[in-house]
C-alpha atoms as a PDB file:
ATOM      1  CA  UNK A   1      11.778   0.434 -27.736  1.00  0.00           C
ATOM      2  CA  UNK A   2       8.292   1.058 -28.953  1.00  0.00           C
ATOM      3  CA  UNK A   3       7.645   4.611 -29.687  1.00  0.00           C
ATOM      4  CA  UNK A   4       4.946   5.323 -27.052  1.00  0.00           C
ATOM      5  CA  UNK A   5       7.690   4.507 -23.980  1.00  0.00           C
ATOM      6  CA  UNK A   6      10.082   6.892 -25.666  1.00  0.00           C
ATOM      7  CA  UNK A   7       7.500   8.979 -26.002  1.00  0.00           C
ATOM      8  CA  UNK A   8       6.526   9.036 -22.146  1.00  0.00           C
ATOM      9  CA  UNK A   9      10.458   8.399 -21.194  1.00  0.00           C
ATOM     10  CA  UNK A  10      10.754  11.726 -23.108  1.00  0.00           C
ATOM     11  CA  UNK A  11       8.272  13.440 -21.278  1.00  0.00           C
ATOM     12  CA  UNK A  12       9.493  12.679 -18.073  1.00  0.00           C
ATOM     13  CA  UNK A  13      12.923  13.603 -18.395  1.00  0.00           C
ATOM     14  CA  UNK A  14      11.489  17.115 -19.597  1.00  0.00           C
ATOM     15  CA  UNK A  15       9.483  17.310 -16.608  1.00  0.00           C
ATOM     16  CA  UNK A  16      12.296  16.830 -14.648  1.00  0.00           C
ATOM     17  CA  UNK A  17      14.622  18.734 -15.968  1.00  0.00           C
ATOM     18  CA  UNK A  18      12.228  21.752 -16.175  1.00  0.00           C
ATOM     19  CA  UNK A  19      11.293  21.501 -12.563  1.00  0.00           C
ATOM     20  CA  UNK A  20       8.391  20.440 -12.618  1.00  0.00           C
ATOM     21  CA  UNK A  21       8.888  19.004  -9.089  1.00  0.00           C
ATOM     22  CA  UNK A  22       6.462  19.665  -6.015  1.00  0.00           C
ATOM     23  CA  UNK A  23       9.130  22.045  -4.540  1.00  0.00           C
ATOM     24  CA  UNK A  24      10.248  23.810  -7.916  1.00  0.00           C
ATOM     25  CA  UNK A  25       8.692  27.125  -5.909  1.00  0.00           C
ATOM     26  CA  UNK A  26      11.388  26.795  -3.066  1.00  0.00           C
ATOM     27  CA  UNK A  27      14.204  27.544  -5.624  1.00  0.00           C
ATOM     28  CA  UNK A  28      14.615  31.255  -6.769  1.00  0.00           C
ATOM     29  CA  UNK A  29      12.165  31.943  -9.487  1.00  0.00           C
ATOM     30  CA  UNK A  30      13.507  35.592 -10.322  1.00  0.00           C
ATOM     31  CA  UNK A  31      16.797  34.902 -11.864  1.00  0.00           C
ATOM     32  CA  UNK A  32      20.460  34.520 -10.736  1.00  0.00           C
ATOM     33  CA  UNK A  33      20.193  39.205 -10.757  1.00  0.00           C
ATOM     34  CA  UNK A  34      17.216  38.555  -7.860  1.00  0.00           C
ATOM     35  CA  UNK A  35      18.279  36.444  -4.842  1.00  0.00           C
ATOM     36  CA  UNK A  36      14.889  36.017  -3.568  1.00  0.00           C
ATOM     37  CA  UNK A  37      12.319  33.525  -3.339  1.00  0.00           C
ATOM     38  CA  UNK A  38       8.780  33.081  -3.577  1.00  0.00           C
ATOM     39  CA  UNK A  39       8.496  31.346  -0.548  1.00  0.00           C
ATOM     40  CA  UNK A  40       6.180  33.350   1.995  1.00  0.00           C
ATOM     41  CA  UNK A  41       3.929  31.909   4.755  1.00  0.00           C
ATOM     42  CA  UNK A  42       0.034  32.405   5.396  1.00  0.00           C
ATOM     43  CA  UNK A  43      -2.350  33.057   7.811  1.00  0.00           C
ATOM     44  CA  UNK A  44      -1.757  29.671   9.647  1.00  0.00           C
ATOM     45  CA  UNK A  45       1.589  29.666   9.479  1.00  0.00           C
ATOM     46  CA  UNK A  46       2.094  27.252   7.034  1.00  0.00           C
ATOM     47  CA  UNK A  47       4.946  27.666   4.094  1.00  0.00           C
ATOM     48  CA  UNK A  48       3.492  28.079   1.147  1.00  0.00           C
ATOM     49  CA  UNK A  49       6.482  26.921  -1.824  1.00  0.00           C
ATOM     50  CA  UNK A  50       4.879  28.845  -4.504  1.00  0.00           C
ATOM     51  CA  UNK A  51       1.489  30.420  -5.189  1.00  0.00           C
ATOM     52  CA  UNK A  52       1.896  29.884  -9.061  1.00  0.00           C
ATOM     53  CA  UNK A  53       2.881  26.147 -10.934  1.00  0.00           C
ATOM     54  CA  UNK A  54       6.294  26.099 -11.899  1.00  0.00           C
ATOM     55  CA  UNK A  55       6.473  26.862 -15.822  1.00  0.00           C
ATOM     56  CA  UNK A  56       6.263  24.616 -18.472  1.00  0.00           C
ATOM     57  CA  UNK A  57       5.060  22.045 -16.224  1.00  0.00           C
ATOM     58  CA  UNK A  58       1.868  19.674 -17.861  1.00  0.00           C
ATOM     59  CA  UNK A  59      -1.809  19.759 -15.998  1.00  0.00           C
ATOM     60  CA  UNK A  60      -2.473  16.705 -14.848  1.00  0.00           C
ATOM     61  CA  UNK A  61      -6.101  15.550 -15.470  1.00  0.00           C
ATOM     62  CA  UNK A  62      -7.770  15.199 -12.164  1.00  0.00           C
ATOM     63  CA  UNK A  63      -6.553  15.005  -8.284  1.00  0.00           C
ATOM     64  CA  UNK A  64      -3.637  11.703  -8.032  1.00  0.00           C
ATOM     65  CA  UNK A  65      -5.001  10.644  -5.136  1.00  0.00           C
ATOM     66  CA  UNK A  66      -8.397   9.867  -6.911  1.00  0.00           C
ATOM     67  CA  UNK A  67      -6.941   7.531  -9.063  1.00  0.00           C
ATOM     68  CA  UNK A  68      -4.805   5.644  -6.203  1.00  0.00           C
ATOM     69  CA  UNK A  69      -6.572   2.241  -4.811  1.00  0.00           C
ATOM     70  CA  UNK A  70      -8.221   2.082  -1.134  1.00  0.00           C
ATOM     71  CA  UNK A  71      -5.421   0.803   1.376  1.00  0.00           C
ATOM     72  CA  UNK A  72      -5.223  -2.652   1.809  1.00  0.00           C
ATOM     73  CA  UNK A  73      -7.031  -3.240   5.232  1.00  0.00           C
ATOM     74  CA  UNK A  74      -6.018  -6.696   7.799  1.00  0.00           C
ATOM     75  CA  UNK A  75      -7.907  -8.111  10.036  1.00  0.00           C
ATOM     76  CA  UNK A  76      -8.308 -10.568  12.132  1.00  0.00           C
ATOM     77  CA  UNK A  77     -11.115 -12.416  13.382  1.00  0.00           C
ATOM     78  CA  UNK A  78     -11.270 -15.021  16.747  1.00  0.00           C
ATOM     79  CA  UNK A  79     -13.144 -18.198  17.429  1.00  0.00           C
ATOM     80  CA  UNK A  80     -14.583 -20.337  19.734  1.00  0.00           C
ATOM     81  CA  UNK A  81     -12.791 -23.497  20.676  1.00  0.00           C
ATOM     82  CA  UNK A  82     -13.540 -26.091  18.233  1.00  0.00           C
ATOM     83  CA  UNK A  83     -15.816 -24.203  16.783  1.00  0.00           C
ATOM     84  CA  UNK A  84     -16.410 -22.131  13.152  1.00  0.00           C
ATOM     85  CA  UNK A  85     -18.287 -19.638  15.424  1.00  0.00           C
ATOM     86  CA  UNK A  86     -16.654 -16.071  15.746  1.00  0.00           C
ATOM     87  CA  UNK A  87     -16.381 -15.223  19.406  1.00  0.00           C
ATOM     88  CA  UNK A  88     -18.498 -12.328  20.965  1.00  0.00           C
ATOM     89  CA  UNK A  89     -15.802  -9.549  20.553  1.00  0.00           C
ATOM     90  CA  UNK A  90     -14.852 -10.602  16.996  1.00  0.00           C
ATOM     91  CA  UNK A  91     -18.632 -10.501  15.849  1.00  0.00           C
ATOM     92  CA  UNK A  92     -17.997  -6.733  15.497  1.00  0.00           C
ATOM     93  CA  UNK A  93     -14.944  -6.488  13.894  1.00  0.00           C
ATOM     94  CA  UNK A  94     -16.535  -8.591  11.453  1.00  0.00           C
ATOM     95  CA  UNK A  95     -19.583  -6.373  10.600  1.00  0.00           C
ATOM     96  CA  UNK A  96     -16.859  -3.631  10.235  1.00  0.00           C
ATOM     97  CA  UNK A  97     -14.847  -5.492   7.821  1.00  0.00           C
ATOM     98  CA  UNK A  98     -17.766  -6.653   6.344  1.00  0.00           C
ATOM     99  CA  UNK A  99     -19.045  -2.921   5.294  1.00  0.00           C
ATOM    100  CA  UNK A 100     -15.449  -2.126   4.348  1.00  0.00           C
ATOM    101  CA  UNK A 101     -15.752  -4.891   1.514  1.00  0.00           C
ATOM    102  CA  UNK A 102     -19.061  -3.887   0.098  1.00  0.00           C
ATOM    103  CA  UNK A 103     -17.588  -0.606  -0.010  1.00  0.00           C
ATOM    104  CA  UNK A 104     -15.057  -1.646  -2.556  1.00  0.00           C
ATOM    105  CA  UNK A 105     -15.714  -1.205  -6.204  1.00  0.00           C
ATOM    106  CA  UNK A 106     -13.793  -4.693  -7.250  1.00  0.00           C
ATOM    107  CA  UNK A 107     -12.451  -6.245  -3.629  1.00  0.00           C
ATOM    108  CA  UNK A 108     -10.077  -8.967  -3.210  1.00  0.00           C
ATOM    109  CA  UNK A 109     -10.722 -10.734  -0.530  1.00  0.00           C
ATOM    110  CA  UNK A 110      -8.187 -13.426   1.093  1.00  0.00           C
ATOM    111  CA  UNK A 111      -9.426 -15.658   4.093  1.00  0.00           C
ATOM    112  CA  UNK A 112      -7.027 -17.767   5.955  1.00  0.00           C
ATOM    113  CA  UNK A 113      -8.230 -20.206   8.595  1.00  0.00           C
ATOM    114  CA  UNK A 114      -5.627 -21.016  11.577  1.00  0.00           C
ATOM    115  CA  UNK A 115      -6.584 -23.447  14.759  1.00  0.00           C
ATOM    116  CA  UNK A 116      -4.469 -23.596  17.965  1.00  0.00           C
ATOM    117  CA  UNK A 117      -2.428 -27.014  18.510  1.00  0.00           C
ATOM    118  CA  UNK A 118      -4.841 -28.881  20.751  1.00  0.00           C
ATOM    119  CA  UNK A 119      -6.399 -31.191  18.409  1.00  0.00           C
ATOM    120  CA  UNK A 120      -4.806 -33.621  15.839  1.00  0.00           C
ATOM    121  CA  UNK A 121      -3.131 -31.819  12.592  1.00  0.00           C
ATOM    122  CA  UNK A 122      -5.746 -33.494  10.266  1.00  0.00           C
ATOM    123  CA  UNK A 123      -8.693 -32.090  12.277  1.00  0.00           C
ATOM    124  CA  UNK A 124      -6.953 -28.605  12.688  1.00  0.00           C
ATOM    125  CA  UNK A 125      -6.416 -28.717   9.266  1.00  0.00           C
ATOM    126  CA  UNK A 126     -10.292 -29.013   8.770  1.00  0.00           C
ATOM    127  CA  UNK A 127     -11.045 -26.905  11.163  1.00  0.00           C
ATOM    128  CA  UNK A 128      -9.391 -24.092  10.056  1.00  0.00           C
ATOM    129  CA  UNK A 129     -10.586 -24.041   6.467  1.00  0.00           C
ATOM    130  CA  UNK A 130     -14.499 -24.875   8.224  1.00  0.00           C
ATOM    131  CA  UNK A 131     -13.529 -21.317   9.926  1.00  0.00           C
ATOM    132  CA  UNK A 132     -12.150 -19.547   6.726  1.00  0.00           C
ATOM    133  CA  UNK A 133     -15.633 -21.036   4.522  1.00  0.00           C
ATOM    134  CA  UNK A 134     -17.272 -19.254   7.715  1.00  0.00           C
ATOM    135  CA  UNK A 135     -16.199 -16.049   6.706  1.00  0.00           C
ATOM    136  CA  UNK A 136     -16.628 -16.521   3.096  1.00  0.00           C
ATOM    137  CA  UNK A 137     -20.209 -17.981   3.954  1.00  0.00           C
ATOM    138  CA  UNK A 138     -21.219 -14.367   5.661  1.00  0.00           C
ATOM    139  CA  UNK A 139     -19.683 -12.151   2.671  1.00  0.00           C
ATOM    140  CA  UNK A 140     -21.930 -13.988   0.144  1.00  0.00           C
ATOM    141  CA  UNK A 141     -24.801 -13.418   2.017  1.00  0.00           C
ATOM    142  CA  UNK A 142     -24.538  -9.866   2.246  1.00  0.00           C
ATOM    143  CA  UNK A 143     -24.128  -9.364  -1.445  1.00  0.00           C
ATOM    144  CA  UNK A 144     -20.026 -10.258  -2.136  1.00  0.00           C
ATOM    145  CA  UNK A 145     -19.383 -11.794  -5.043  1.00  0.00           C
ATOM    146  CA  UNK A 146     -17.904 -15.457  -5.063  1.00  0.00           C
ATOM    147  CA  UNK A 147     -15.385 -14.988  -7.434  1.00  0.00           C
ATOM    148  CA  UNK A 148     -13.316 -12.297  -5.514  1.00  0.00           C
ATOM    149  CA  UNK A 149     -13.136 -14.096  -2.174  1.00  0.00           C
ATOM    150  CA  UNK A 150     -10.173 -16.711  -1.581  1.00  0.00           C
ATOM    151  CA  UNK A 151      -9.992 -19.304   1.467  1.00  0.00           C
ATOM    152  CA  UNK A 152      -7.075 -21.663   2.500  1.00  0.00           C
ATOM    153  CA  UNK A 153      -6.352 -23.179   5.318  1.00  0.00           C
ATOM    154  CA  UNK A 154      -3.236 -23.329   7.746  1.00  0.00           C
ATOM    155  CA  UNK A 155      -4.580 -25.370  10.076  1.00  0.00           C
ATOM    156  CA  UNK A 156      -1.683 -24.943  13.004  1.00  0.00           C
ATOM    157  CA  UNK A 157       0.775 -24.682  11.352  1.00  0.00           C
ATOM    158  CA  UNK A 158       1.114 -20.518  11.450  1.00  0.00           C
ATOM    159  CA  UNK A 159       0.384 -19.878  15.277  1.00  0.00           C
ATOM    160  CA  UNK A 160       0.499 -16.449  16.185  1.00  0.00           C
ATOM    161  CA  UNK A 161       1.626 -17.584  19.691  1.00  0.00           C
ATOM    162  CA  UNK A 162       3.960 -19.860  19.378  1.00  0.00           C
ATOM    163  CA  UNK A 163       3.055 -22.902  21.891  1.00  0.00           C
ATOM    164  CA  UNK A 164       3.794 -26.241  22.223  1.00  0.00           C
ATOM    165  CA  UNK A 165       1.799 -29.288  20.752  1.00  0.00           C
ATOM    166  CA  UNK A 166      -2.071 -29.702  22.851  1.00  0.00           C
ATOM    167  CA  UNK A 167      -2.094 -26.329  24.210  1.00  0.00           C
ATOM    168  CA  UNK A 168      -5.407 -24.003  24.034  1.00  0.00           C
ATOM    169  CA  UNK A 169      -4.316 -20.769  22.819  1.00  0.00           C
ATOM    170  CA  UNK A 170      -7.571 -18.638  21.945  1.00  0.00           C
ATOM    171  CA  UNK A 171      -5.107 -15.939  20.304  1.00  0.00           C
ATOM    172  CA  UNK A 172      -4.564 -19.033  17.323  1.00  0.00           C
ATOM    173  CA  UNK A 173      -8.206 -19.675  16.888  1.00  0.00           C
ATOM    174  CA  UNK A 174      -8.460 -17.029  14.014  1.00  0.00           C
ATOM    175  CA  UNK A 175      -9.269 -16.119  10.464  1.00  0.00           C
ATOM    176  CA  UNK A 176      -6.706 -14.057   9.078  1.00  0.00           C
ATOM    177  CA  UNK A 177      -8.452 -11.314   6.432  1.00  0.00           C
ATOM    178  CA  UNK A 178      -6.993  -9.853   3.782  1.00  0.00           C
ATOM    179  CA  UNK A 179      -8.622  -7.053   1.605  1.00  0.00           C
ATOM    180  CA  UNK A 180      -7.678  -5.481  -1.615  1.00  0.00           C
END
């Protein structure tokens, strides 16, 4: 083991064992003489575990949540029959996908075309990915680059209403958007 992770393992297990724990204040702080807490509640009503850090506990450099990644966000986006043109309705959930992605510092975008069964598998096929290059088409253009976008195509073979083989199902017309 290199000495850097024994290093860290080290730490952690101190950490731990020194209770350095979001609710070390909850436990009695005064000694086994003082059965008492410092656990009091505030204005609002709100239980407060401790006002102080537990001791011997390391400051960590910045907030956590800074340093966590925006949420993944799913989407997805519906189309005209036989057609790589987004219907009416999805047009907006589009633009707000759209600003969520150039709001990204390094996105990773995955596009996934899908058709309903009503056309031969070949032509869904091609029709799918024609939908997914759609997408990929409109992130370009508003400043996305190239290299972090992804598109496939499932043709039919995903339906998210499962029908039988020639049926119009609007619900399977879709791009399927993936953001990370």
């Amino acid at each position: 083991m290199s000495r850097s992770a024994k290093l860290l393992g080290s730490t952690i297990l101190l950490s731990t064992l020194t209770g350095c724990t979001v609710y070390s204040g909850a436990v009695n702080t005064f000694g086994p003489d003082t059965p008492t807490s410092d656990l009091a509640a505030n204005d609002g009503g709100e239980i407060l575990l401790s006002s102080e850090p537990p001791p011997f506990c390391p400051a960590l450099p910045g907030d956590a949540a800074d340093a966590l990644p925006p949420a993944p966000i799913y989407s997805l986006i519906y189309f005209n029959f036989d057609s790589d043109v987004m219907t009416d309705a999805s047009q907006q959930e589009a633009q707000r996908l759209y600003q969520a992605v150039l709001e990204r510092a390094a996105p990773e975008v995955i596009v996934t075309g899908h058709t309903d069964t009503s056309g031969s598998k070949p032509l869904n096929q091609a029709l799918g990915q024609r939908r997914a290059d759609a997408v990929r088409e409109d992130l370009i253009e508003i400043g996305v680059d190239a290299d972090t976008i992804t598109t496939r195509s499932l043709g039919e073979t995903q339906p998210l209403i499962d029908t039988g083989d020639g049926v119009r199902e609007e619900r399977n017309r879709r791009v399927e958007i993936n953001l990370r």
